[in-house]
Each structure stands twice: as structure tokens, then as C-alpha cells.
N, C-alpha and C. Protein backbone atom coordinates (compact mmCIF):
# COMPACT_ATOMS: atom_id res chain seq x y z
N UNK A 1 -19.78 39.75 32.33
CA UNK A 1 -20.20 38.43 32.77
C UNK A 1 -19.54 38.03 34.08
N UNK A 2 -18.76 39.08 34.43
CA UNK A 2 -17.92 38.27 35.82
C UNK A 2 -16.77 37.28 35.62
N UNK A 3 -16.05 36.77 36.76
CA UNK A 3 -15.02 35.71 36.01
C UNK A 3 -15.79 34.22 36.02
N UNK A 4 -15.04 33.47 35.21
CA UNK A 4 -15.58 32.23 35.12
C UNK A 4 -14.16 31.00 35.09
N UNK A 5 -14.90 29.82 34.94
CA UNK A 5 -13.90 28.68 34.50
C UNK A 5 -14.70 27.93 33.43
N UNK A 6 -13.80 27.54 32.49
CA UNK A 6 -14.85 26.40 31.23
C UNK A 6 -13.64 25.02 31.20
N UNK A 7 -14.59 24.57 30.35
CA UNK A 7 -13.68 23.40 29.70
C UNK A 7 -14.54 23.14 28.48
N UNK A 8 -13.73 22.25 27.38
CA UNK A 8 -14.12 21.69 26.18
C UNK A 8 -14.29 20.26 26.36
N UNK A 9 -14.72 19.79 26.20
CA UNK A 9 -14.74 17.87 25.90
C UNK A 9 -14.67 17.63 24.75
N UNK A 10 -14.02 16.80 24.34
CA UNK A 10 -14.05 15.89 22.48
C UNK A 10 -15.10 14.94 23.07
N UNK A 11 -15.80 15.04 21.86
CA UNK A 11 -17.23 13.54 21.68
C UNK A 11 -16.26 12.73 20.79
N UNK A 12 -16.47 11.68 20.57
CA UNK A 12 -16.38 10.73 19.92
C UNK A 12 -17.36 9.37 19.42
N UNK A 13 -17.94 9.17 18.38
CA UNK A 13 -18.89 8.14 18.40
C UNK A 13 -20.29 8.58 19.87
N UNK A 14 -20.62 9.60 19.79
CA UNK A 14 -21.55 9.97 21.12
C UNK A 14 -20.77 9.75 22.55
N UNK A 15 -19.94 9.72 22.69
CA UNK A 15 -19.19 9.06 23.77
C UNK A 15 -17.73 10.67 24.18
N UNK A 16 -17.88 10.84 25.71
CA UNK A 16 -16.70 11.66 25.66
C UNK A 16 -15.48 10.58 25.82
N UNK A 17 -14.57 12.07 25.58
CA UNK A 17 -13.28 11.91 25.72
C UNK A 17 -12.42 12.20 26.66
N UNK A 18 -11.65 11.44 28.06
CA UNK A 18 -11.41 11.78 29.02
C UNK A 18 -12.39 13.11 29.87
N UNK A 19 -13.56 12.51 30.15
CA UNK A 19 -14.68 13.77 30.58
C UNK A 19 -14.69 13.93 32.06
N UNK A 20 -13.96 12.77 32.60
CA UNK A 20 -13.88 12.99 34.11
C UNK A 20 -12.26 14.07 34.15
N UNK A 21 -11.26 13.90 33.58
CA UNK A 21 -10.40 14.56 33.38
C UNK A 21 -10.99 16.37 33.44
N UNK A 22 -11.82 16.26 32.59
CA UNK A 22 -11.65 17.77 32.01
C UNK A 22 -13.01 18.17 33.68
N UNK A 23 -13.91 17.39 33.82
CA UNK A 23 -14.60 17.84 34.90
C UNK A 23 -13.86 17.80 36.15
N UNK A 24 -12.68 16.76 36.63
CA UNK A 24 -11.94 17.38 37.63
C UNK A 24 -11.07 18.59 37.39
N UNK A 25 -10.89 19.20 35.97
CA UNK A 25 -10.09 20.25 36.30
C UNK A 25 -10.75 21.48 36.67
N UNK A 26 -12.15 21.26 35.90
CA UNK A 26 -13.01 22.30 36.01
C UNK A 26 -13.25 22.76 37.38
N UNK A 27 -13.55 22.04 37.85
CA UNK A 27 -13.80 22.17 39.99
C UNK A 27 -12.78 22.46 40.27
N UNK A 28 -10.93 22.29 40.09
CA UNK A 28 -9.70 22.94 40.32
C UNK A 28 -9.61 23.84 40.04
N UNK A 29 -9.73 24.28 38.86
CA UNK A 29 -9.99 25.73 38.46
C UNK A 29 -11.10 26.67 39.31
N UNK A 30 -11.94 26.00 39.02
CA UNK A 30 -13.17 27.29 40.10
C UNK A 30 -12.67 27.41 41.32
N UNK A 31 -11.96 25.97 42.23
CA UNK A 31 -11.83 26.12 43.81
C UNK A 31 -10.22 27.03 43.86
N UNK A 32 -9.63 27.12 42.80
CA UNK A 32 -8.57 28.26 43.06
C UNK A 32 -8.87 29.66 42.55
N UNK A 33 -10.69 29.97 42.19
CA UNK A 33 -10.91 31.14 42.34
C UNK A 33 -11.89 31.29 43.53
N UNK A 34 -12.37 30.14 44.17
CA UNK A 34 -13.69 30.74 45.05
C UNK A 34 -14.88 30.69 44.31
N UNK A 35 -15.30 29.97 43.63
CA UNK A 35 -16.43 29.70 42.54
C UNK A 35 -17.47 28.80 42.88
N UNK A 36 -18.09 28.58 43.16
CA UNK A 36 -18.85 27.35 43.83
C UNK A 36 -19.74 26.90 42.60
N UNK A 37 -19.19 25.44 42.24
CA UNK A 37 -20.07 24.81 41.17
C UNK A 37 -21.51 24.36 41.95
N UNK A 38 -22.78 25.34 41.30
CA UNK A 38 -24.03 24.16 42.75
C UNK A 38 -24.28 22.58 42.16
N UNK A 39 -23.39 21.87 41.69
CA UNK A 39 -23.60 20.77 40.94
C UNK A 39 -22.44 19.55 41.94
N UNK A 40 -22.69 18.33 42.07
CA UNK A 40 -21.64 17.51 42.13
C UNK A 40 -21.39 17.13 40.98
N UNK A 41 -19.52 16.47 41.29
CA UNK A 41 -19.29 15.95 39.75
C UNK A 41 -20.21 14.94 38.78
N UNK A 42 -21.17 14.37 39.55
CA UNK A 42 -21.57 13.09 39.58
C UNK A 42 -22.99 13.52 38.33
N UNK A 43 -23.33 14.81 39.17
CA UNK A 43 -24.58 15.47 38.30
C UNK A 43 -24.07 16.09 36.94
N UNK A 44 -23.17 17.06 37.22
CA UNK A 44 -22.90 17.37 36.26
C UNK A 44 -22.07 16.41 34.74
N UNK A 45 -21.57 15.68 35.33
CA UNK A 45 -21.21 14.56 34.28
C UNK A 45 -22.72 13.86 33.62
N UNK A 46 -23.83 13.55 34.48
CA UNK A 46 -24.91 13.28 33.78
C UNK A 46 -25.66 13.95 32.85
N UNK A 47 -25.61 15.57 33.38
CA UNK A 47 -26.24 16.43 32.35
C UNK A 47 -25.27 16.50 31.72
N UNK A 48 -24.13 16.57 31.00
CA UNK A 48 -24.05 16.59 30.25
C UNK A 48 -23.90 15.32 29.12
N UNK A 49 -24.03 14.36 29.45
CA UNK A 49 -23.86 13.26 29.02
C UNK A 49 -25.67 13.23 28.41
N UNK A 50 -26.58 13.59 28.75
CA UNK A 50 -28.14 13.93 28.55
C UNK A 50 -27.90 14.64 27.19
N UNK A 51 -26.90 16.14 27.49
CA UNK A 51 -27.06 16.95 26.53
C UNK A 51 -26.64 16.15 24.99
N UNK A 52 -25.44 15.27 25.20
CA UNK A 52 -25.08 14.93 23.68
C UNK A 52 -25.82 13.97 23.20
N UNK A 53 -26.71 13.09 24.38
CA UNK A 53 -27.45 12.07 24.10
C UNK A 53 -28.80 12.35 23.11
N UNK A 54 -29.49 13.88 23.77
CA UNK A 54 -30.47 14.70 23.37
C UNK A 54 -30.58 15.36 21.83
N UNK A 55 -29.20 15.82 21.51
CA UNK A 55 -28.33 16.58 20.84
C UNK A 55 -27.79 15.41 19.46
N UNK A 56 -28.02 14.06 20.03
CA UNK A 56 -27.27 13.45 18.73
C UNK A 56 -26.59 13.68 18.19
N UNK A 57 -25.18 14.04 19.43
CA UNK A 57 -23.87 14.27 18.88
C UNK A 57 -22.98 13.26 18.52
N UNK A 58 -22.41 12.92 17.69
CA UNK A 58 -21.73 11.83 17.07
C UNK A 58 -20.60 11.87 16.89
N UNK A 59 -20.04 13.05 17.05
CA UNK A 59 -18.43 13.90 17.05
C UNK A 59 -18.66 15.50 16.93
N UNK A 60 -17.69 15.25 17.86
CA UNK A 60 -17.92 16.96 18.04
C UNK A 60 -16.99 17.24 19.22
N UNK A 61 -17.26 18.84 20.20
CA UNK A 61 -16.79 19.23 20.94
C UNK A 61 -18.14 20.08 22.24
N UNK A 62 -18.00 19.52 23.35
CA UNK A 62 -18.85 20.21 24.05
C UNK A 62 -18.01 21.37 24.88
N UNK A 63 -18.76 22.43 25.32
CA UNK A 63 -18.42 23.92 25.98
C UNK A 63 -18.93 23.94 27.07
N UNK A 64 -18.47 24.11 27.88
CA UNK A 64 -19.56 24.30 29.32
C UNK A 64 -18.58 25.41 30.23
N UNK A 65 -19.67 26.18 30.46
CA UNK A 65 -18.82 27.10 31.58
C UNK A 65 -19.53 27.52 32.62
N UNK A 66 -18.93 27.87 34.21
CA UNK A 66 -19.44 28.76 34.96
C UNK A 66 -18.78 29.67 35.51
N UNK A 67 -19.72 30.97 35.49
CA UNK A 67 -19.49 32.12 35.94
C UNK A 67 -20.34 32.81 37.05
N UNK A 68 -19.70 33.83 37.35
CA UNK A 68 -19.99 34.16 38.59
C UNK A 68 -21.58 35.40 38.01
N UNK A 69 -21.21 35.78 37.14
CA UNK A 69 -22.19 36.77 36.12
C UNK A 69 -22.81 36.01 35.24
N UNK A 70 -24.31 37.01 34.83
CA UNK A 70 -24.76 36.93 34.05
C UNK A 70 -24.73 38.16 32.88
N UNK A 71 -25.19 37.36 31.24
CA UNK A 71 -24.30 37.98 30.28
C UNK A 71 -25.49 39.26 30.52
């Protein structure tokens, strides 16, 4: 798959948990490998905020990663 960077988010009540936290680390992490997210934070905080909305997540944990490969 190539290298990558992820992060987890806690949901809570449909709602994340420190999600700007874990999405600024995510872009720290990729920009100290050379990774180019094609997303701003701005987008990517929306899709995923879509996904748990879609998803009728109520508690839980979201996964998101990018890599440079495909599986």
C-alpha cells in the first residue's frame, strides 16, 4: 500500500471528539513525510462529518487514512 498517515476520532452523541485536533495532526504527520492531502482541512472535516451523519453514528470511533498506494 505504500506509506501512509491515519488518525482515529471518538464520536460522541453523533458529534466528534477534538476532530480539529486529530485533523491538524494528520496534515503534520503527512507534511513530515511529503504526502500531499488533495483535501483542505475545511473539506475534509466536512466529509467526514457527512460520513457519521450518513452512517448514524451515535458513538463510536472513525478511521481515516492516506496513502501514497493503493491496496
Amino acid at each position: 500500500m505504500g506509506d501512509g498517515v491515519y488518525e482515529v476520532v471518538k464520536v460522541y452523541d453523533g458529534k466528534f471528539f477534538t476532530a480539529k485536533e486529530h485533523i491538524d495532526r494528520l496534515y503534520a504527520s503527512a507534511d513530515k513525510i511529503d504526502l500531499v492531502i488533495p483535501y483542505t482541512k475545511d473539506v475534509l472535516h466536512k466529509l467526514l462529518h457527512d460520513l457519521v451523519e450518513k452512517n448514524e453514528l451515535g458513538t463510536g470511533h472513525v478511521y481515516f487514512q492516506v496513502t501514497r498506494g493503493v491496496a
